[in-house]
PDB file of N, CA and C in Angstrom:
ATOM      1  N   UNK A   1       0.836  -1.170   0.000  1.00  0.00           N
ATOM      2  CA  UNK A   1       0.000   0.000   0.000  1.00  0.00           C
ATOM      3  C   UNK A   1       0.890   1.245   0.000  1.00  0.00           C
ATOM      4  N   UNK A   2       0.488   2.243  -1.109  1.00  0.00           N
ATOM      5  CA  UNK A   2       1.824   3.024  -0.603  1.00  0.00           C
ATOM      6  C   UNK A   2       1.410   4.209   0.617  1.00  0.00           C
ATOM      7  N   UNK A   3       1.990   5.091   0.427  1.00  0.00           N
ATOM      8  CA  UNK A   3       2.252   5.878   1.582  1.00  0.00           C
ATOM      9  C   UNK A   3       1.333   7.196   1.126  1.00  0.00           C
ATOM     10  N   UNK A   4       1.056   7.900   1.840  1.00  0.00           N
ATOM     11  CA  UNK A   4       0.583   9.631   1.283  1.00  0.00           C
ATOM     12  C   UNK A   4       1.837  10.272   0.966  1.00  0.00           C
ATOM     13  N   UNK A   5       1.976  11.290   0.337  1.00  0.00           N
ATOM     14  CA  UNK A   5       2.769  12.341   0.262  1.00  0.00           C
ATOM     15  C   UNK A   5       3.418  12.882   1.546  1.00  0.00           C
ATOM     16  N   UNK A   6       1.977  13.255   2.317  1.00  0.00           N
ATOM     17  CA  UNK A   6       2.523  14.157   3.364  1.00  0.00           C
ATOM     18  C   UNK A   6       1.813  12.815   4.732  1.00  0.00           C
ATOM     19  N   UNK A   7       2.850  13.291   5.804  1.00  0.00           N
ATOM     20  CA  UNK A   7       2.126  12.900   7.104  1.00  0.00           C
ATOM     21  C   UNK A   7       2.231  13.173   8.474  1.00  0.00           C
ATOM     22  N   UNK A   8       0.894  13.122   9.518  1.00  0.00           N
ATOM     23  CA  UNK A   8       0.782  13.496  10.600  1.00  0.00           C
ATOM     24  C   UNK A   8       1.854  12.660  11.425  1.00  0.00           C
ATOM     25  N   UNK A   9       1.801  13.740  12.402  1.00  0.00           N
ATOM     26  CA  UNK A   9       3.064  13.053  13.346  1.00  0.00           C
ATOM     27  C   UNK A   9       2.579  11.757  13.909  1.00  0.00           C
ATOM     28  N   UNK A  10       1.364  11.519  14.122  1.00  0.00           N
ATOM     29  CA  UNK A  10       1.108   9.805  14.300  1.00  0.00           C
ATOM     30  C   UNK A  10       1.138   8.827  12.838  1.00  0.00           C
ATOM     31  N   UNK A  11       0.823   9.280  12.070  1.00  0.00           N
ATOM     32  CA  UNK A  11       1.193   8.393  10.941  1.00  0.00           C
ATOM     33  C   UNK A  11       2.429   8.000  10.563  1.00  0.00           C
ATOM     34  N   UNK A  12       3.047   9.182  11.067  1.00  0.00           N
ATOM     35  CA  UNK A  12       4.957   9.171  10.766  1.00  0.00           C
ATOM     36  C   UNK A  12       5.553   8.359  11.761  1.00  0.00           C
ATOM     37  N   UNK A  13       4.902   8.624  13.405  1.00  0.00           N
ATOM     38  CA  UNK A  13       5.295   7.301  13.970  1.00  0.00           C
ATOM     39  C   UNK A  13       5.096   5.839  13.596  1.00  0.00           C
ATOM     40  N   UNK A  14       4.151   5.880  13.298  1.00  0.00           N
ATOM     41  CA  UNK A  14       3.892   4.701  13.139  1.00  0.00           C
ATOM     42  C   UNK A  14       4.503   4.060  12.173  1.00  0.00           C
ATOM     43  N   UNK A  15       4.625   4.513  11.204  1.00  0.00           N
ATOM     44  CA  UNK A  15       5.456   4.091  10.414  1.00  0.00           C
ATOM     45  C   UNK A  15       7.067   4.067  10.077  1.00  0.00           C
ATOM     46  N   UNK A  16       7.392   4.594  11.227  1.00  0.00           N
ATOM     47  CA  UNK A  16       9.052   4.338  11.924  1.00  0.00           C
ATOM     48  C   UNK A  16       9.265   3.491  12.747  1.00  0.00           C
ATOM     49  N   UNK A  17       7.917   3.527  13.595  1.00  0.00           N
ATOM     50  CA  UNK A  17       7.465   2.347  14.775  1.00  0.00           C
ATOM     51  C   UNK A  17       8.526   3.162  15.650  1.00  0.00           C
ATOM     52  N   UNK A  18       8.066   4.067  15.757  1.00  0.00           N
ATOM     53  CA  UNK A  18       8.843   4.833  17.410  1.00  0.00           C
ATOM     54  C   UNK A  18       6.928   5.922  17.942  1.00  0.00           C
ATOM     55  N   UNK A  19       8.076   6.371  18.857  1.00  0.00           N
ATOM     56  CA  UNK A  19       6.850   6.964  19.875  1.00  0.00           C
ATOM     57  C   UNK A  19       6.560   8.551  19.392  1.00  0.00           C
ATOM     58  N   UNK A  20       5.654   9.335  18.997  1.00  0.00           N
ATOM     59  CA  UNK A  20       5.876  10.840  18.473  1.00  0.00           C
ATOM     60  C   UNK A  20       6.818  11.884  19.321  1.00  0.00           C
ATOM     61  N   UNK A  21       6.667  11.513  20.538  1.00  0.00           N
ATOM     62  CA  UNK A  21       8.287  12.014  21.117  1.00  0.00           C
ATOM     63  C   UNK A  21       9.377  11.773  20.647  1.00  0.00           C
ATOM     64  N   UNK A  22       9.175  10.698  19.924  1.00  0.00           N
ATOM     65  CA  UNK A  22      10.780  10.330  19.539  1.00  0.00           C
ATOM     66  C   UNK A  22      11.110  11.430  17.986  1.00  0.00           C
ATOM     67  N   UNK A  23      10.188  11.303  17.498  1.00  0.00           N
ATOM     68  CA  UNK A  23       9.740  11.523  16.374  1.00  0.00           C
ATOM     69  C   UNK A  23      10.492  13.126  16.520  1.00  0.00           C
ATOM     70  N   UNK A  24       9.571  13.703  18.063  1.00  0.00           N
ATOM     71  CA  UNK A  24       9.758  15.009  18.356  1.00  0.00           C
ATOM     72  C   UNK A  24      11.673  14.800  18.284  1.00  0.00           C
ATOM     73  N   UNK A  25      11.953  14.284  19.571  1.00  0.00           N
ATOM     74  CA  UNK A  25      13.479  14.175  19.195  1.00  0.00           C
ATOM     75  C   UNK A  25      14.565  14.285  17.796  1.00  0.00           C
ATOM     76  N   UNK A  26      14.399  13.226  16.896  1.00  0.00           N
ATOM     77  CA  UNK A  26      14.502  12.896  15.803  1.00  0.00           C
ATOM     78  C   UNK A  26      14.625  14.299  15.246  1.00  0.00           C
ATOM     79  N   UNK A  27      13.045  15.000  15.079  1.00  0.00           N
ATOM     80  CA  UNK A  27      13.775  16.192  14.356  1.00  0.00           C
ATOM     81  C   UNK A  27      14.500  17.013  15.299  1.00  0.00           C
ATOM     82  N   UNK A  28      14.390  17.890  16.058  1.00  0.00           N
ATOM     83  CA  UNK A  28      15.340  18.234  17.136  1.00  0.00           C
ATOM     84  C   UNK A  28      16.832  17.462  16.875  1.00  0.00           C
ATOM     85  N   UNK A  29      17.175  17.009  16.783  1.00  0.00           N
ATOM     86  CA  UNK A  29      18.747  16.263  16.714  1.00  0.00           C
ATOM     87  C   UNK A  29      18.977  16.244  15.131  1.00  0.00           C
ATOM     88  N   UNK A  30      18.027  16.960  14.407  1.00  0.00           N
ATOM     89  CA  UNK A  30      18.418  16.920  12.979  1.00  0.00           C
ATOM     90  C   UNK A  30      18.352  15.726  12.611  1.00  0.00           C
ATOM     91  N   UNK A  31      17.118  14.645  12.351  1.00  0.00           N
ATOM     92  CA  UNK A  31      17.600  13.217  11.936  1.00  0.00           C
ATOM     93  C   UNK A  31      17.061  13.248  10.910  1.00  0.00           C
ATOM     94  N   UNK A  32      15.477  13.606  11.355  1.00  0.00           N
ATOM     95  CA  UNK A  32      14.067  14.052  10.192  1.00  0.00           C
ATOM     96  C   UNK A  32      14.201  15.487  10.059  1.00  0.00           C
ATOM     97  N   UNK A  33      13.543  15.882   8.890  1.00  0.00           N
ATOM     98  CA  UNK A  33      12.754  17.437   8.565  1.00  0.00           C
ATOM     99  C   UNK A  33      12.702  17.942   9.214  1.00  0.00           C
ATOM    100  N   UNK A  34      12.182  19.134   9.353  1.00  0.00           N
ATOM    101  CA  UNK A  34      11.262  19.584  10.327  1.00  0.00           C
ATOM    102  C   UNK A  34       9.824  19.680   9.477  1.00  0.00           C
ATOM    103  N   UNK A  35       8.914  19.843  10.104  1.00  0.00           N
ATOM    104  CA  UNK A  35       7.816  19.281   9.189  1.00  0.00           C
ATOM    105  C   UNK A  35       7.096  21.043   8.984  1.00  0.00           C
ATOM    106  N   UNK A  36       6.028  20.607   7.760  1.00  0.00           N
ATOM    107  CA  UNK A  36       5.918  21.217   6.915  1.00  0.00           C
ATOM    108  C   UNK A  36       4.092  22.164   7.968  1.00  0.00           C
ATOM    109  N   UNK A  37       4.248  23.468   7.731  1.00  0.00           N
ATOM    110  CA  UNK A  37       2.637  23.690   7.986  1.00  0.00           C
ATOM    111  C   UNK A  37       1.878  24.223   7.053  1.00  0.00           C
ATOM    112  N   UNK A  38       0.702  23.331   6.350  1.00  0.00           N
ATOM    113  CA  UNK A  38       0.235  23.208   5.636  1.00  0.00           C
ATOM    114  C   UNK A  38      -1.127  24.121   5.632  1.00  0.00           C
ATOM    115  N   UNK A  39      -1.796  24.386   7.025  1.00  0.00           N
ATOM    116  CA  UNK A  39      -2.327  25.660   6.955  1.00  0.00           C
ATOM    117  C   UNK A  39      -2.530  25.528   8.384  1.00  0.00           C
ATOM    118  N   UNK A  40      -3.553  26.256   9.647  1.00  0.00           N
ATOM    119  CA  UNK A  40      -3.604  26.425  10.347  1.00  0.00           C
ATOM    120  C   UNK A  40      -3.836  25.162  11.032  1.00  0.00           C
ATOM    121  N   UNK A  41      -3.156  24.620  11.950  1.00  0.00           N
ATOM    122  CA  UNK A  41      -3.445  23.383  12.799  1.00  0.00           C
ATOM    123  C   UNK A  41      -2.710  21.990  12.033  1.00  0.00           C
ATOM    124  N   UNK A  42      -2.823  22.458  10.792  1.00  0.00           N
ATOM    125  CA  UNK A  42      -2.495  21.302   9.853  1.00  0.00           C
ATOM    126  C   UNK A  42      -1.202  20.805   9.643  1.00  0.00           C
ATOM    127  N   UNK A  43      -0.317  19.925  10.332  1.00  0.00           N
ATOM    128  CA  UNK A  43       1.176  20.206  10.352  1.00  0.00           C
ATOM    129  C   UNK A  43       1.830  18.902   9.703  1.00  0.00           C
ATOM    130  N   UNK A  44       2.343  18.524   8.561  1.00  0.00           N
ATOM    131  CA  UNK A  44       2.794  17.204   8.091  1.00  0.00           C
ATOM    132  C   UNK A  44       4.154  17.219   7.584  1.00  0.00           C
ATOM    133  N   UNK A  45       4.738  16.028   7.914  1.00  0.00           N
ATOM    134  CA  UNK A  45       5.875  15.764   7.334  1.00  0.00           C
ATOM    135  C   UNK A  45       6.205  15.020   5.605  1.00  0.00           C
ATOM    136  N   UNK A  46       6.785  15.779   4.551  1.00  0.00           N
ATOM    137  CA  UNK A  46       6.578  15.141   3.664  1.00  0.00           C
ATOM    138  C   UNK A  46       7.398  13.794   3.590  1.00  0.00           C
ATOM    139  N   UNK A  47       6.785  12.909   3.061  1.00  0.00           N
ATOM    140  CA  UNK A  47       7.638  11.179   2.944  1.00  0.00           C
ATOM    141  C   UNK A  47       8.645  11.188   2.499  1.00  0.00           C
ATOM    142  N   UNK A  48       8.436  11.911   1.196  1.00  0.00           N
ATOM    143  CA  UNK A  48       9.970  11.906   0.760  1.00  0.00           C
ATOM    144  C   UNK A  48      11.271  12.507   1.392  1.00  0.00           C
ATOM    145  N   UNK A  49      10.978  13.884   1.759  1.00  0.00           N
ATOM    146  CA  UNK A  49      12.057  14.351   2.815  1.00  0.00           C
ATOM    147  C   UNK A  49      12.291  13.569   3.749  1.00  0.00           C
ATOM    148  N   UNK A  50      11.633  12.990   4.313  1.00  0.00           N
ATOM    149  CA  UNK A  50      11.867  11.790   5.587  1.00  0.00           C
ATOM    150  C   UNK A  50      12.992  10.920   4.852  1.00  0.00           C
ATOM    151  N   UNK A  51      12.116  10.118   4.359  1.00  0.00           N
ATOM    152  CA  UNK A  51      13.201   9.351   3.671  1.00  0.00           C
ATOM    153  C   UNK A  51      14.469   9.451   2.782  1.00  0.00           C
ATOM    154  N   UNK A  52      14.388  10.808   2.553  1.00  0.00           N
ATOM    155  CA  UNK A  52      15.902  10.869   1.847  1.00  0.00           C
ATOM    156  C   UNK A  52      16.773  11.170   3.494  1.00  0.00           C
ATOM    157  N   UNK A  53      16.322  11.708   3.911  1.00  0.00           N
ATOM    158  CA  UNK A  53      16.980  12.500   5.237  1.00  0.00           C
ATOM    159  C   UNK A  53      17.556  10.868   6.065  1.00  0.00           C
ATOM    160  N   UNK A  54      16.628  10.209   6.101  1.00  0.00           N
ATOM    161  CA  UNK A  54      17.268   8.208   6.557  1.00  0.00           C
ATOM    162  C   UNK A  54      18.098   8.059   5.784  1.00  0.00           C
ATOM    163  N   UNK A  55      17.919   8.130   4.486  1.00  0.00           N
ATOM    164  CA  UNK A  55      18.844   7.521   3.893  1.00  0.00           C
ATOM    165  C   UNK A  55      20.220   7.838   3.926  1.00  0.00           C
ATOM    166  N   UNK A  56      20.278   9.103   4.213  1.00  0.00           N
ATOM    167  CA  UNK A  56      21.484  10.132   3.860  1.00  0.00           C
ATOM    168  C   UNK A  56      21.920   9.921   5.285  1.00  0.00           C
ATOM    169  N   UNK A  57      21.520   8.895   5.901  1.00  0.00           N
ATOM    170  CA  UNK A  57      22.566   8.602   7.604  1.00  0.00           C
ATOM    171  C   UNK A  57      23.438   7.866   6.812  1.00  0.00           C
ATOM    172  N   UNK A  58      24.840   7.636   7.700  1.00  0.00           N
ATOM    173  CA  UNK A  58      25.551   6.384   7.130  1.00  0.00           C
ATOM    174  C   UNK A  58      25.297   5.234   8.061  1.00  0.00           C
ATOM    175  N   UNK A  59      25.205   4.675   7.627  1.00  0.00           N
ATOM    176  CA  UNK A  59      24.992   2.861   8.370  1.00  0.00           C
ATOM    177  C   UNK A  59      25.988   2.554   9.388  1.00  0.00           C
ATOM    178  N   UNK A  60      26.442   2.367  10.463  1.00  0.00           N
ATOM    179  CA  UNK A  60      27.354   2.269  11.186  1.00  0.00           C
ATOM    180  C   UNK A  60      28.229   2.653  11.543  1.00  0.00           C
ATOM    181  N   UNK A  61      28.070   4.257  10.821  1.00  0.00           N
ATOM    182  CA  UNK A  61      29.144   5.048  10.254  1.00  0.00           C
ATOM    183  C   UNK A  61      29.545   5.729  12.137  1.00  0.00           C
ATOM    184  N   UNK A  62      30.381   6.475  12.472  1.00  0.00           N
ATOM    185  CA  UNK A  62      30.766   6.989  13.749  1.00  0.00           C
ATOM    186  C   UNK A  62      29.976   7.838  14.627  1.00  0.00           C
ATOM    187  N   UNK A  63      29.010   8.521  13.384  1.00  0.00           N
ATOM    188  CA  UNK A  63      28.128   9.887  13.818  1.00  0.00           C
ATOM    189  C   UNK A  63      27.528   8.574  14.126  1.00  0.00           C
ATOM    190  N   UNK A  64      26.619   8.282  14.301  1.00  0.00           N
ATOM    191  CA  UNK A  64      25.133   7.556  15.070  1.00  0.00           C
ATOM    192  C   UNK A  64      25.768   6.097  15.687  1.00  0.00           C
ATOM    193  N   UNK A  65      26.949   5.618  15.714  1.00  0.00           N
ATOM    194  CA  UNK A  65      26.899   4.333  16.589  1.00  0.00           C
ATOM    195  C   UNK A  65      26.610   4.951  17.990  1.00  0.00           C
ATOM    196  N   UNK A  66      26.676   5.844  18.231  1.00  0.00           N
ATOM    197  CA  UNK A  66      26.474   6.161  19.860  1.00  0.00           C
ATOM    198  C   UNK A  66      25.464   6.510  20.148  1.00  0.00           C
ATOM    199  N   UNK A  67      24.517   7.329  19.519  1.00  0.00           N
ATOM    200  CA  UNK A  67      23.244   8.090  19.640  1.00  0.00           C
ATOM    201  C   UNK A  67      22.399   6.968  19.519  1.00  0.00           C
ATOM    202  N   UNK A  68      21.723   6.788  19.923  1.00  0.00           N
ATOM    203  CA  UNK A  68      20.347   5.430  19.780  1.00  0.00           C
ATOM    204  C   UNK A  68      19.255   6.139  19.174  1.00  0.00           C
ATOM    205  N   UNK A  69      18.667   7.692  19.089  1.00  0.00           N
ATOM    206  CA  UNK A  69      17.898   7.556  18.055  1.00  0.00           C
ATOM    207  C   UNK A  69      18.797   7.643  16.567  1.00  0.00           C
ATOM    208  N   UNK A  70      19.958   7.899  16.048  1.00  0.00           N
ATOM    209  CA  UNK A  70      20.189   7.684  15.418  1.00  0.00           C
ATOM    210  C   UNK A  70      20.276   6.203  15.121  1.00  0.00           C
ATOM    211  N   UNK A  71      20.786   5.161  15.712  1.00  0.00           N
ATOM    212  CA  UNK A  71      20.715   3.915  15.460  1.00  0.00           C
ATOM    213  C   UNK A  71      19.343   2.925  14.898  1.00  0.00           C
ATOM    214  N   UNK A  72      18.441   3.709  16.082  1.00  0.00           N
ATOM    215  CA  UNK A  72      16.659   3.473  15.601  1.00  0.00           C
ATOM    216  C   UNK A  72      16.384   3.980  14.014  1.00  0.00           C
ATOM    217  N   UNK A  73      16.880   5.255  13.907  1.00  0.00           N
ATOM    218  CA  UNK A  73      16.476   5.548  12.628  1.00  0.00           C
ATOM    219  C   UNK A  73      16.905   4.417  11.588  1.00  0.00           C
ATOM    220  N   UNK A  74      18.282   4.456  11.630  1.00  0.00           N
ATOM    221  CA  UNK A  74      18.624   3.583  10.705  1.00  0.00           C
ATOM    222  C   UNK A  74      18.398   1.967  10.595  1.00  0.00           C
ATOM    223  N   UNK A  75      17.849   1.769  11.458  1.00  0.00           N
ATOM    224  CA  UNK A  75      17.031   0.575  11.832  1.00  0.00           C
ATOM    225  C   UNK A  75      15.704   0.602  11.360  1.00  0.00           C
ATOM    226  N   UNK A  76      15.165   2.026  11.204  1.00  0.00           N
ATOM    227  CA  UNK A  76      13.754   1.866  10.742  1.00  0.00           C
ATOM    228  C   UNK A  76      14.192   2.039   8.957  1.00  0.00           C
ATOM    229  N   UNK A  77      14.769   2.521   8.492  1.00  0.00           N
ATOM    230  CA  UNK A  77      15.521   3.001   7.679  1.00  0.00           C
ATOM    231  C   UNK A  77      15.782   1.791   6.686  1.00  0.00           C
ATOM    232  N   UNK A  78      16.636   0.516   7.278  1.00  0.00           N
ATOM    233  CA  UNK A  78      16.900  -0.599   6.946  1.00  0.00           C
ATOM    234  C   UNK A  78      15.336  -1.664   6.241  1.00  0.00           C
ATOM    235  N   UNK A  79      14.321  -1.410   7.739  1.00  0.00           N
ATOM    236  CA  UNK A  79      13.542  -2.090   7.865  1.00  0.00           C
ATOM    237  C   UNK A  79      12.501  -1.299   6.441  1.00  0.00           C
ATOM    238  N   UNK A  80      12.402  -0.408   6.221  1.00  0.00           N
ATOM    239  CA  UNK A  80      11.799   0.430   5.030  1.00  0.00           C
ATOM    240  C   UNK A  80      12.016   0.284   3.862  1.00  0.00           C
ATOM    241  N   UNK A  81      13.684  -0.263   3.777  1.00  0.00           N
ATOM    242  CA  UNK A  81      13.780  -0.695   2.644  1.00  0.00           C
ATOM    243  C   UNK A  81      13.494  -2.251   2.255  1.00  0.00           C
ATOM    244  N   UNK A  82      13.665  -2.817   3.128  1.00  0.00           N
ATOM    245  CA  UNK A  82      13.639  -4.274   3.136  1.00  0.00           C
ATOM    246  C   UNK A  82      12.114  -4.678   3.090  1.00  0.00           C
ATOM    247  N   UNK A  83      10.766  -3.508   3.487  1.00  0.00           N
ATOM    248  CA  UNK A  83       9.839  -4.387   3.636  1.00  0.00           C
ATOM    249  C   UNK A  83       9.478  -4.664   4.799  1.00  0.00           C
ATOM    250  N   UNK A  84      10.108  -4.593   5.827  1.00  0.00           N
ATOM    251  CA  UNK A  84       9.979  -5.338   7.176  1.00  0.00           C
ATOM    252  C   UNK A  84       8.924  -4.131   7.921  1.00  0.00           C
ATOM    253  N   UNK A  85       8.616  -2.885   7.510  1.00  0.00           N
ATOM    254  CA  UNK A  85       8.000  -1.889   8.666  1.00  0.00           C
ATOM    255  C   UNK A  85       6.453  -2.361   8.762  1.00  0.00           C
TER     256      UNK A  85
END
Protein backbone atom coordinates (compact mmCIF):
# COMPACT_ATOMS: atom_id res chain seq x y z
CA UNK A 1 0.00 0.00 0.00
CA UNK A 2 1.82 3.02 -0.60
CA UNK A 3 2.25 5.88 1.58
CA UNK A 4 0.58 9.63 1.28
CA UNK A 5 2.77 12.34 0.26
CA UNK A 6 2.52 14.16 3.36
CA UNK A 7 2.13 12.90 7.10
CA UNK A 8 0.78 13.50 10.60
CA UNK A 9 3.06 13.05 13.35
CA UNK A 10 1.11 9.80 14.30
CA UNK A 11 1.19 8.39 10.94
CA UNK A 12 4.96 9.17 10.77
CA UNK A 13 5.29 7.30 13.97
CA UNK A 14 3.89 4.70 13.14
CA UNK A 15 5.46 4.09 10.41
CA UNK A 16 9.05 4.34 11.92
CA UNK A 17 7.46 2.35 14.77
CA UNK A 18 8.84 4.83 17.41
CA UNK A 19 6.85 6.96 19.88
CA UNK A 20 5.88 10.84 18.47
CA UNK A 21 8.29 12.01 21.12
CA UNK A 22 10.78 10.33 19.54
CA UNK A 23 9.74 11.52 16.37
CA UNK A 24 9.76 15.01 18.36
CA UNK A 25 13.48 14.17 19.20
CA UNK A 26 14.50 12.90 15.80
CA UNK A 27 13.77 16.19 14.36
CA UNK A 28 15.34 18.23 17.14
CA UNK A 29 18.75 16.26 16.71
CA UNK A 30 18.42 16.92 12.98
CA UNK A 31 17.60 13.22 11.94
CA UNK A 32 14.07 14.05 10.19
CA UNK A 33 12.75 17.44 8.56
CA UNK A 34 11.26 19.58 10.33
CA UNK A 35 7.82 19.28 9.19
CA UNK A 36 5.92 21.22 6.92
CA UNK A 37 2.64 23.69 7.99
CA UNK A 38 0.24 23.21 5.64
CA UNK A 39 -2.33 25.66 6.96
CA UNK A 40 -3.60 26.43 10.35
CA UNK A 41 -3.45 23.38 12.80
CA UNK A 42 -2.50 21.30 9.85
CA UNK A 43 1.18 20.21 10.35
CA UNK A 44 2.79 17.20 8.09
CA UNK A 45 5.87 15.76 7.33
CA UNK A 46 6.58 15.14 3.66
CA UNK A 47 7.64 11.18 2.94
CA UNK A 48 9.97 11.91 0.76
CA UNK A 49 12.06 14.35 2.81
CA UNK A 50 11.87 11.79 5.59
CA UNK A 51 13.20 9.35 3.67
CA UNK A 52 15.90 10.87 1.85
CA UNK A 53 16.98 12.50 5.24
CA UNK A 54 17.27 8.21 6.56
CA UNK A 55 18.84 7.52 3.89
CA UNK A 56 21.48 10.13 3.86
CA UNK A 57 22.57 8.60 7.60
CA UNK A 58 25.55 6.38 7.13
CA UNK A 59 24.99 2.86 8.37
CA UNK A 60 27.35 2.27 11.19
CA UNK A 61 29.14 5.05 10.25
CA UNK A 62 30.77 6.99 13.75
CA UNK A 63 28.13 9.89 13.82
CA UNK A 64 25.13 7.56 15.07
CA UNK A 65 26.90 4.33 16.59
CA UNK A 66 26.47 6.16 19.86
CA UNK A 67 23.24 8.09 19.64
CA UNK A 68 20.35 5.43 19.78
CA UNK A 69 17.90 7.56 18.05
CA UNK A 70 20.19 7.68 15.42
CA UNK A 71 20.71 3.91 15.46
CA UNK A 72 16.66 3.47 15.60
CA UNK A 73 16.48 5.55 12.63
CA UNK A 74 18.62 3.58 10.70
CA UNK A 75 17.03 0.57 11.83
CA UNK A 76 13.75 1.87 10.74
CA UNK A 77 15.52 3.00 7.68
CA UNK A 78 16.90 -0.60 6.95
CA UNK A 79 13.54 -2.09 7.87
CA UNK A 80 11.80 0.43 5.03
CA UNK A 81 13.78 -0.70 2.64
CA UNK A 82 13.64 -4.27 3.14
CA UNK A 83 9.84 -4.39 3.64
CA UNK A 84 9.98 -5.34 7.18
CA UNK A 85 8.00 -1.89 8.67
Amino acid sequence: MPRPAFLSKKSLAFELDVSESTVDEMVRRGVLPKPLRLSTGCIRWSWEAVTASLASLTPGGDTGASDPFLVGAQNATKAARTGHV
